[in-house]
N, C-alpha and C. Protein backbone atom coordinates (compact mmCIF):
# COMPACT_ATOMS: atom_id res chain seq x y z
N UNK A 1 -15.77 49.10 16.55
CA UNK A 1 -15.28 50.16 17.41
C UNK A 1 -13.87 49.85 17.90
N UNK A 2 -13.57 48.60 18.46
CA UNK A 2 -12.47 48.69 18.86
C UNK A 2 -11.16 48.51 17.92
N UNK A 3 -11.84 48.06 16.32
CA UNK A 3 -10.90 48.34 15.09
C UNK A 3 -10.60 49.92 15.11
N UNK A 4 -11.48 50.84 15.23
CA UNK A 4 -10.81 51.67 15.02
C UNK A 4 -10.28 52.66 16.24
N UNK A 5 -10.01 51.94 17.43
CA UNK A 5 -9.69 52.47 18.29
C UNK A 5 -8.05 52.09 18.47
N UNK A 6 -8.00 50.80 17.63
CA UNK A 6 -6.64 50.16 17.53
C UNK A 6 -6.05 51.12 16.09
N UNK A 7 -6.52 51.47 14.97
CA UNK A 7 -6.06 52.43 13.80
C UNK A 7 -5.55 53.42 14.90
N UNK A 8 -6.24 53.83 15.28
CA UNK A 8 -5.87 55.55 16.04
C UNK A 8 -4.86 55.11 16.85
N UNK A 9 -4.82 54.37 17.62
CA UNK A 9 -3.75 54.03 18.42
C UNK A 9 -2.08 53.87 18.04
N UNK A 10 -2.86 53.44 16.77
CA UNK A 10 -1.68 53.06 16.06
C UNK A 10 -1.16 54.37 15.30
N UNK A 11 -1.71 55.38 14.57
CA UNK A 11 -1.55 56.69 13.99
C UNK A 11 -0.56 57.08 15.38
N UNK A 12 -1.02 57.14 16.56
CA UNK A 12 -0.49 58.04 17.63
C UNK A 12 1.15 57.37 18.06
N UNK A 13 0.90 56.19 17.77
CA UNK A 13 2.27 55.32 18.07
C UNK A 13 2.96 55.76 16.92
N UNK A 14 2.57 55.43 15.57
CA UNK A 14 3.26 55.93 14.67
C UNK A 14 4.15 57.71 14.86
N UNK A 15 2.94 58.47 14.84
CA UNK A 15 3.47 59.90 14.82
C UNK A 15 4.32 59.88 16.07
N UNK A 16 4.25 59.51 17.03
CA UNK A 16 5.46 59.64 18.02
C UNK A 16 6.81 59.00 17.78
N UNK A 17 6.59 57.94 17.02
CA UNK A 17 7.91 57.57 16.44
C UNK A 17 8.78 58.60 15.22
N UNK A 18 7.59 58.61 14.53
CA UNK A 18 8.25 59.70 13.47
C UNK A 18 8.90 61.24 14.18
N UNK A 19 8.18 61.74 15.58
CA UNK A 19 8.46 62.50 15.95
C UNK A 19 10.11 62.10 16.99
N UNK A 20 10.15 61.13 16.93
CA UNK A 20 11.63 60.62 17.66
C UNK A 20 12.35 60.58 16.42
N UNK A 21 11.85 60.19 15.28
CA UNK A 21 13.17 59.93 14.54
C UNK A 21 13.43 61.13 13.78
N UNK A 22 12.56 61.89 14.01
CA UNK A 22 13.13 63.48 13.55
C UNK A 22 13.66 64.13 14.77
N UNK A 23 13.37 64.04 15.87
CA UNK A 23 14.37 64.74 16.52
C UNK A 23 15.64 64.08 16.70
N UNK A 24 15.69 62.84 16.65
CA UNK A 24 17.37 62.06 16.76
C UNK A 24 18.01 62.01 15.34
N UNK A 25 17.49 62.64 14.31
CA UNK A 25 17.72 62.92 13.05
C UNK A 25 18.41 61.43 12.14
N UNK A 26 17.60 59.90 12.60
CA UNK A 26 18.36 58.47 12.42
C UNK A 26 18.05 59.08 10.67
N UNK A 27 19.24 58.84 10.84
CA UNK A 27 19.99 58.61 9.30
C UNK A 27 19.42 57.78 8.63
N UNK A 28 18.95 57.92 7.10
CA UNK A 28 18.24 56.62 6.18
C UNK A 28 16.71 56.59 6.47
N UNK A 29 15.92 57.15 7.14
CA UNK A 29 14.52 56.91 7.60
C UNK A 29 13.83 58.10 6.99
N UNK A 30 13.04 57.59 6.05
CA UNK A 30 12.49 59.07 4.98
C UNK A 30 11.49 59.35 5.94
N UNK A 31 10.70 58.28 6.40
CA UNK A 31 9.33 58.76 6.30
C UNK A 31 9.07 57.31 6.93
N UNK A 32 7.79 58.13 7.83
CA UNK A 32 6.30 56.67 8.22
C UNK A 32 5.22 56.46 7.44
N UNK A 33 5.14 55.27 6.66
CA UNK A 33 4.04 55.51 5.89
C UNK A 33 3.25 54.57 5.84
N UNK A 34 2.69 53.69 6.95
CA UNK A 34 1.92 52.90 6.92
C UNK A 34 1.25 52.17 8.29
N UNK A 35 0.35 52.32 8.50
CA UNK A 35 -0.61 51.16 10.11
C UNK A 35 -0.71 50.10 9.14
N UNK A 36 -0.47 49.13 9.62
CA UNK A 36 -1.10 47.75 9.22
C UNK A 36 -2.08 47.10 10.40
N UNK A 37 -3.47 46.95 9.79
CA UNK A 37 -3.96 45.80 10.63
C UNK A 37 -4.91 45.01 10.16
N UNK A 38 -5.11 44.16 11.21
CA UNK A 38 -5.82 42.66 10.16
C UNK A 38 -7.26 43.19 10.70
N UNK A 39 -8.01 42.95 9.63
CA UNK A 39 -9.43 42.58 10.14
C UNK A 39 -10.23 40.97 9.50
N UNK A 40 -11.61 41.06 10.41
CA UNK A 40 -12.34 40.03 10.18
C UNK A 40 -12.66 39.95 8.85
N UNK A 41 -12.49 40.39 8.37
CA UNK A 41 -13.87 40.54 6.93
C UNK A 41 -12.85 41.91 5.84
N UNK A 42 -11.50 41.62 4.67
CA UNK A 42 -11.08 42.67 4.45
C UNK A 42 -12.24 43.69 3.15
N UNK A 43 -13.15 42.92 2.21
CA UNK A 43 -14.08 43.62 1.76
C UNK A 43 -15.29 44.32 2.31
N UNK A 44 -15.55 44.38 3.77
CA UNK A 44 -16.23 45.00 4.72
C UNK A 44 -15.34 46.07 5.23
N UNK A 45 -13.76 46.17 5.31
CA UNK A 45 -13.62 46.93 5.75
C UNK A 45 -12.97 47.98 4.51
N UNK A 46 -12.72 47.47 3.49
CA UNK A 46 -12.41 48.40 2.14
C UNK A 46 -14.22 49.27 2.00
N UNK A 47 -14.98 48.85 2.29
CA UNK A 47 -15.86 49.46 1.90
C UNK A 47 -15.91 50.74 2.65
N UNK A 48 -15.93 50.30 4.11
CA UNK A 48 -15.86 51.77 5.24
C UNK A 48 -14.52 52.49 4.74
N UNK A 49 -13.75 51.64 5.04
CA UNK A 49 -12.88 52.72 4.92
C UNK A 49 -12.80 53.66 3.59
N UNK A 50 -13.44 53.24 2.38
CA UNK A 50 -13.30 53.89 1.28
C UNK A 50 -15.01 54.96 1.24
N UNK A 51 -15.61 54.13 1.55
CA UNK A 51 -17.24 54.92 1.58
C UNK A 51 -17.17 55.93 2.82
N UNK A 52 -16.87 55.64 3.97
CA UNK A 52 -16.56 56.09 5.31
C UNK A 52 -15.78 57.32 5.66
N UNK A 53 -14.54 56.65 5.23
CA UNK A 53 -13.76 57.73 5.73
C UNK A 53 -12.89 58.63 4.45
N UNK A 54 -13.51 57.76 3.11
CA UNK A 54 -12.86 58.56 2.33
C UNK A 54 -11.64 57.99 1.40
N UNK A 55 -10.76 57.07 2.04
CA UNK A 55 -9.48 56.66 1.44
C UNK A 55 -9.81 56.01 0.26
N UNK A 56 -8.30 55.95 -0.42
CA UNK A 56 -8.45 55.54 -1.64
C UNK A 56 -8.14 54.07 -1.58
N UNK A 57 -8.27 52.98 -2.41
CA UNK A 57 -7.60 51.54 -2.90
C UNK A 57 -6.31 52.12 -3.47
N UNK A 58 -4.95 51.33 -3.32
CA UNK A 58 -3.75 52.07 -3.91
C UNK A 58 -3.58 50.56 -4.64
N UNK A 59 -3.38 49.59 -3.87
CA UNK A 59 -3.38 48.66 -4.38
C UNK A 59 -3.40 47.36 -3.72
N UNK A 60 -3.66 45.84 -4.15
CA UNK A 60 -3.52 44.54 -2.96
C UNK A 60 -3.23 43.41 -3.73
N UNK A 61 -3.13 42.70 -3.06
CA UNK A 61 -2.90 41.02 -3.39
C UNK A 61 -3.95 39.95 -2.84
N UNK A 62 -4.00 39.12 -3.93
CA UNK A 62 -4.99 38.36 -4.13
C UNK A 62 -4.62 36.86 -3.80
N UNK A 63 -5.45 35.87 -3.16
CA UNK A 63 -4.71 34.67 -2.77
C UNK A 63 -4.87 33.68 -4.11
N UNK A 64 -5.11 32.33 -3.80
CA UNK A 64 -5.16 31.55 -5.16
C UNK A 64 -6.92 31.29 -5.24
N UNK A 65 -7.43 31.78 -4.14
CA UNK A 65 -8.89 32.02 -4.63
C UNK A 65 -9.20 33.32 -5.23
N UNK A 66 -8.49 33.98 -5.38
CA UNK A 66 -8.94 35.59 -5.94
C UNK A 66 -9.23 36.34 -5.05
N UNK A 67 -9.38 35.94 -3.26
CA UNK A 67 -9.74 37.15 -2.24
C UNK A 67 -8.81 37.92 -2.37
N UNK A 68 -8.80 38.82 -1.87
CA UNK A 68 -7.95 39.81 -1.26
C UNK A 68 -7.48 39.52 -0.09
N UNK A 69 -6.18 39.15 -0.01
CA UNK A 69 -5.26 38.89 1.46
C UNK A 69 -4.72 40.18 1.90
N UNK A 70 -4.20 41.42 0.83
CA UNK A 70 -3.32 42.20 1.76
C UNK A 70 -3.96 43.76 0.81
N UNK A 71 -4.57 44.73 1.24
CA UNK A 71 -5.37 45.69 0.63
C UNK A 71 -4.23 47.34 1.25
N UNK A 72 -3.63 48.08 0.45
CA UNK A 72 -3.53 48.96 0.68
C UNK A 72 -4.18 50.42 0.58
N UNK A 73 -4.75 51.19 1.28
CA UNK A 73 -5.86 52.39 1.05
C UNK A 73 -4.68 53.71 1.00
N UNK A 74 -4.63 54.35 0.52
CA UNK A 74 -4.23 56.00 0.61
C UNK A 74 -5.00 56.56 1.30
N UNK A 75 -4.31 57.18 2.37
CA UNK A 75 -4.97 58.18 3.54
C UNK A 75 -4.21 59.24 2.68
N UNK A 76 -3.18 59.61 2.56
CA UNK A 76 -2.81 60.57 1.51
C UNK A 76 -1.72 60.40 0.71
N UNK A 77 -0.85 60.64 -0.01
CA UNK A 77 -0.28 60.98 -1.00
C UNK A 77 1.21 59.77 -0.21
N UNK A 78 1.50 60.11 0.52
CA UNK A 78 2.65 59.37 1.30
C UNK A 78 2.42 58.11 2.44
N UNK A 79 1.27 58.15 2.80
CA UNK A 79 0.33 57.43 3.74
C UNK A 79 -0.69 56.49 3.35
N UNK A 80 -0.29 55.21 3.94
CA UNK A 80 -1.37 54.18 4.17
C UNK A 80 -1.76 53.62 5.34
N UNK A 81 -2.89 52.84 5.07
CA UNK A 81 -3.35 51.60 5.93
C UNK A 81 -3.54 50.46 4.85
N UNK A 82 -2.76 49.61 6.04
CA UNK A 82 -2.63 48.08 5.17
C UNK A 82 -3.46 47.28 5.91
N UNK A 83 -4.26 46.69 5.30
CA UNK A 83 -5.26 45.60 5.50
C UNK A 83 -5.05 44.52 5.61
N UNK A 84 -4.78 43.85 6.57
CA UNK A 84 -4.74 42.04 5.92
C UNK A 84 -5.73 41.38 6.85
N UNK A 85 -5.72 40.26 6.26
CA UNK A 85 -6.95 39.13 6.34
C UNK A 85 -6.46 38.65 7.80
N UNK A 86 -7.93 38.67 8.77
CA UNK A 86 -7.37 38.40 10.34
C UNK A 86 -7.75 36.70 10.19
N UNK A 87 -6.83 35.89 10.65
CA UNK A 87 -7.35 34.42 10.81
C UNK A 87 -7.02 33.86 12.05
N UNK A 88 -7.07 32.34 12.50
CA UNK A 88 -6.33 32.10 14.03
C UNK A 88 -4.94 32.30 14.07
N UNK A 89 -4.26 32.30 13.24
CA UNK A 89 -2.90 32.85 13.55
C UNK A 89 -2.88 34.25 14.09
N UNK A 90 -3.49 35.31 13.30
CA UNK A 90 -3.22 36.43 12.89
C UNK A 90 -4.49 37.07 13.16
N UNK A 91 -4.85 37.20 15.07
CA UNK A 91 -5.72 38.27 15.22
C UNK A 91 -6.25 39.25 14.65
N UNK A 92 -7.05 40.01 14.71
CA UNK A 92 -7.59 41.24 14.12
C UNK A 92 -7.43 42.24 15.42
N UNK A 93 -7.08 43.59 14.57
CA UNK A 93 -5.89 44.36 15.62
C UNK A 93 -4.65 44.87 14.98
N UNK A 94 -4.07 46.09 15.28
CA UNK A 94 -3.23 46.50 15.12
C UNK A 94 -1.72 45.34 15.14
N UNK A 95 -1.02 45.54 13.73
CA UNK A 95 -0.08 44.40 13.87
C UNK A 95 1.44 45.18 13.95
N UNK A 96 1.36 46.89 13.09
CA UNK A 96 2.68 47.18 13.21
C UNK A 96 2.56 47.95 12.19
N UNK A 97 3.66 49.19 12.51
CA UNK A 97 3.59 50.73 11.27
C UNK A 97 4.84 50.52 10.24
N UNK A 98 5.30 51.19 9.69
CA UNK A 98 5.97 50.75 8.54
C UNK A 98 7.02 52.30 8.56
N UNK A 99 7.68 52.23 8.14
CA UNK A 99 8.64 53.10 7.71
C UNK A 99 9.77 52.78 6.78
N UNK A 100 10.11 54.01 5.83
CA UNK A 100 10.79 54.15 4.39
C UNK A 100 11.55 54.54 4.69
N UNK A 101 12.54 53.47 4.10
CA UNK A 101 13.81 53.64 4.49
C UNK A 101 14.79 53.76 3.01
N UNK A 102 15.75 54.61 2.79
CA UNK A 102 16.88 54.68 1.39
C UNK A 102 17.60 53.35 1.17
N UNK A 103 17.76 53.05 2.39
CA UNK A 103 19.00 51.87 2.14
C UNK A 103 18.64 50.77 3.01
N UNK A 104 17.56 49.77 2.51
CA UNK A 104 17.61 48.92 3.86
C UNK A 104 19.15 47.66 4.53
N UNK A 105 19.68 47.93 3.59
CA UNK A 105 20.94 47.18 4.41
C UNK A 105 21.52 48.07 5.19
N UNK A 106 21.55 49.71 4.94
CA UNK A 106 22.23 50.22 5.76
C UNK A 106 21.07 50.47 6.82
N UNK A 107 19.82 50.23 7.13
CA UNK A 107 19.16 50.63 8.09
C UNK A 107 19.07 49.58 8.69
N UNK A 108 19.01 48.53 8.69
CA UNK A 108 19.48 47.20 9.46
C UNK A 108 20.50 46.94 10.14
N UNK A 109 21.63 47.52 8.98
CA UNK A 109 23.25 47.29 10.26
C UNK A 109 22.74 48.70 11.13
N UNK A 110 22.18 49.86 10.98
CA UNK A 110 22.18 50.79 11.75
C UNK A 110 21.51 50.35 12.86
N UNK A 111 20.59 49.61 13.11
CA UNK A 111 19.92 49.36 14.05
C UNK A 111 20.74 48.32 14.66
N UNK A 112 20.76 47.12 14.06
CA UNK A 112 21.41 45.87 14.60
C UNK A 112 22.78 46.40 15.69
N UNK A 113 23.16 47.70 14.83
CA UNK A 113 24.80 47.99 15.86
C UNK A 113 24.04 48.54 17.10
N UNK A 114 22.99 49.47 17.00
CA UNK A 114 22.69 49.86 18.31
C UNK A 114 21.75 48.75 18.98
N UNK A 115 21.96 47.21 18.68
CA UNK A 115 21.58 46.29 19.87
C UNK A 115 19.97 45.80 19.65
N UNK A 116 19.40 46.32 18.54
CA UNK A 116 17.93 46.25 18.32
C UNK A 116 17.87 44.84 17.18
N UNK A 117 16.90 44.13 18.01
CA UNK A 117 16.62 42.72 16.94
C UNK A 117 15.96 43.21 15.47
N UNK A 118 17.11 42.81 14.33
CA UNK A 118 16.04 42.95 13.43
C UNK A 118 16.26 42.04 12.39
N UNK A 119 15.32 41.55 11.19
CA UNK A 119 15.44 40.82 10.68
C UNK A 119 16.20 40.88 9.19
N UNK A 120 17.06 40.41 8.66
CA UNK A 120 17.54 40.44 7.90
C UNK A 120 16.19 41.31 6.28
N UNK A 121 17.04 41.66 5.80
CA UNK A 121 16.29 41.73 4.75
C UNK A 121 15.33 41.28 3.45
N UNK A 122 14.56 41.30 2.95
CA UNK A 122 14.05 40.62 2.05
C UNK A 122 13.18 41.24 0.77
N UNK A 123 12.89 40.61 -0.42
CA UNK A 123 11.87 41.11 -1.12
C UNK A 123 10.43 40.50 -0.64
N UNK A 124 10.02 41.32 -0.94
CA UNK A 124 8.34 41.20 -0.62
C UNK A 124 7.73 40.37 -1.74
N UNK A 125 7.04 38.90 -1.47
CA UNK A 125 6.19 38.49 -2.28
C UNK A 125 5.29 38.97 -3.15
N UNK A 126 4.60 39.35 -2.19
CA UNK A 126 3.04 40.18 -2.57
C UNK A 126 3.39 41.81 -3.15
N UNK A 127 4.42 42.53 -2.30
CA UNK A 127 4.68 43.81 -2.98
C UNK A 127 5.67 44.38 -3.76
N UNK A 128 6.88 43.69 -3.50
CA UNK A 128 8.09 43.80 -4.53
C UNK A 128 8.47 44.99 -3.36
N UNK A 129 8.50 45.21 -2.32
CA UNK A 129 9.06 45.97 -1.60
C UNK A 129 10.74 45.63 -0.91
N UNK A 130 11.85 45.64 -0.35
CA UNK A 130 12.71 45.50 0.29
C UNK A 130 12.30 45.20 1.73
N UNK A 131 12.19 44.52 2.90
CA UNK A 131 11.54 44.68 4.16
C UNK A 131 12.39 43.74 5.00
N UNK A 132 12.17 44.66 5.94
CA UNK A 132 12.92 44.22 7.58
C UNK A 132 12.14 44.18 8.30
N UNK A 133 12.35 43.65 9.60
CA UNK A 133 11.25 44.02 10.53
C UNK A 133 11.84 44.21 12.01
N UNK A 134 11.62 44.88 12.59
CA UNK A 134 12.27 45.11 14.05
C UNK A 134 11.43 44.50 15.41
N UNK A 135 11.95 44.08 15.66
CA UNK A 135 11.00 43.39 17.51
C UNK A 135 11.03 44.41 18.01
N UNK A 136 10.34 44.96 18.31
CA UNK A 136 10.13 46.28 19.56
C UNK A 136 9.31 45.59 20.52
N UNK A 137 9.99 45.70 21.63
CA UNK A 137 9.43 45.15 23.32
C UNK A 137 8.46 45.69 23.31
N UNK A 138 7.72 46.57 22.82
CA UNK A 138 6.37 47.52 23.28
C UNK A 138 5.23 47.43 22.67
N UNK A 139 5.73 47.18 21.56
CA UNK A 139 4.08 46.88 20.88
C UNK A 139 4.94 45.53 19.74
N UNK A 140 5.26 45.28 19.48
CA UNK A 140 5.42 43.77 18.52
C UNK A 140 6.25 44.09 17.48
N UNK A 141 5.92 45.30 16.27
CA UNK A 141 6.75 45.02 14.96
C UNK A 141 6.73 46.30 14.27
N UNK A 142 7.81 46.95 14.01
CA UNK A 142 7.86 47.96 13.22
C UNK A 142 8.86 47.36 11.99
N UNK A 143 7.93 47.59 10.64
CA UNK A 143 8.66 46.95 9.50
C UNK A 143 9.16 48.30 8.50
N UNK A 144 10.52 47.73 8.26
CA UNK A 144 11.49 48.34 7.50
C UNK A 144 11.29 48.36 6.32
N UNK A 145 10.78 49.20 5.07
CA UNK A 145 10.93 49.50 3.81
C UNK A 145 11.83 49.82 3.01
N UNK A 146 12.42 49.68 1.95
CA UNK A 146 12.69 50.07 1.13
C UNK A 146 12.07 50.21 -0.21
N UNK A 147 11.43 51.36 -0.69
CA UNK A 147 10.92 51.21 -1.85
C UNK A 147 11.41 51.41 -3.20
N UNK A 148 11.66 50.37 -3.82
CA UNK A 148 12.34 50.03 -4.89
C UNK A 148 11.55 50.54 -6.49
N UNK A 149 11.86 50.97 -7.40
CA UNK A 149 11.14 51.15 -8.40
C UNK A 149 9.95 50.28 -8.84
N UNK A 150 10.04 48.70 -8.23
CA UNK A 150 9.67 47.99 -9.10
C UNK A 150 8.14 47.52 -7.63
N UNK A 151 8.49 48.23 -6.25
CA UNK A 151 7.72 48.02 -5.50
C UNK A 151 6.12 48.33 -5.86
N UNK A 152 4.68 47.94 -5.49
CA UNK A 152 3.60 48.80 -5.93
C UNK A 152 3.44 49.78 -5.10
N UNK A 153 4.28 49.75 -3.47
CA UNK A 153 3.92 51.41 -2.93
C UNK A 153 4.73 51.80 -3.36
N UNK A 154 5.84 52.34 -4.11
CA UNK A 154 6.18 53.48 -5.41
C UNK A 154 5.42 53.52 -6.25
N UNK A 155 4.73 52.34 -6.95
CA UNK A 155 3.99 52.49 -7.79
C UNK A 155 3.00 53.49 -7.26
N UNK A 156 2.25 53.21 -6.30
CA UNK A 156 1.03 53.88 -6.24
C UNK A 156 1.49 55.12 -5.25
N UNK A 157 2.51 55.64 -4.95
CA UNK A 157 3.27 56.81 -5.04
C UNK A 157 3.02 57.81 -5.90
N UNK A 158 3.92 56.85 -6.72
CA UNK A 158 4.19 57.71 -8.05
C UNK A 158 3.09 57.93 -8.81
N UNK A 159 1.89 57.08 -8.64
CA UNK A 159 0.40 57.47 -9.70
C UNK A 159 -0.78 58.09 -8.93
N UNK A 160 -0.41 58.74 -7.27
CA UNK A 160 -0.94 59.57 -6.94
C UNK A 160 -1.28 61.00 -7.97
N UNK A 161 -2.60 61.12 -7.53
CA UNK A 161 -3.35 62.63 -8.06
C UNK A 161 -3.89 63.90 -6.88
């Protein structure tokens, strides 16, 4: 219960952001397309969420035992929830929403000039994505995308039905 009281929480944080960055019209920011949060158990919760509520597997990464560390579901066509494995580092709980960005170097200096901590850029291990991440005083981490051809959320974008 309180997993999915932290999803929703997080949908509502999300859509209010997306609803700020369409009315301040920030330049470079396509789209919100992702809650990330960790749970206890991530093949307990691929099951609900896929038997449950419906979503699809888009795609994940596997550790050097073959679990699944990081599970992405399609809520729809542009939209996920990202799964990762909760351990003592890394509570279970809402960790941070995601947003797609055209240019992540230019959405980094865009932020960085208006005074906002963010982290340099990088490729993604596990996804082949571009990613930043921003400290937000309010809830912990909003991470910066860029999705690159060679990323699997384009992939599983682009092989939506």
């Amino acid at each position: 219960m309180r997993g999915l009281v932290l999803f929703v929480a997080g949908i509502l944080v999300g859509l209010a952001a997306q609803t700020t960055i369409a009315q301040n019209q920030m330049r470079g920011v396509e789209m919100m397309n992702h809650v990330g949060i960790n749970v206890p158990n991530i093949p307990d919760a691929i099951k609900y969420y896929t038997e449950k509520m419906g979503y699809r597997e888009a795609f994940r990464a596997t550790g050097a035992d073959g679990q699944p560390t990081l599970v992405y579901l399609h809520i729809s066509r542009n939209t996920f929830l990202e799964l990762g494995q909760a351990n003592a580092q890394r509570p279970a709980g809402f960790t941070h929403y995601g947003l797609v960005v055209d240019n992540i170097k230019d959405a980094v200096g865009t932020f960085k000039q208006r005074g906002i901590t963010v982290s340099d850029p990088n490729v993604s291990a596990n996804t082949k994505a571009l990613l930043a991440n921003i400290t937000d005083p309010y809830m912990g981490r909003i991470e910066l995308a860029e999705l690159t051809p060679d990323s699997l959320h384009r992939k599983a974008l682009d092989a939506w039905k």
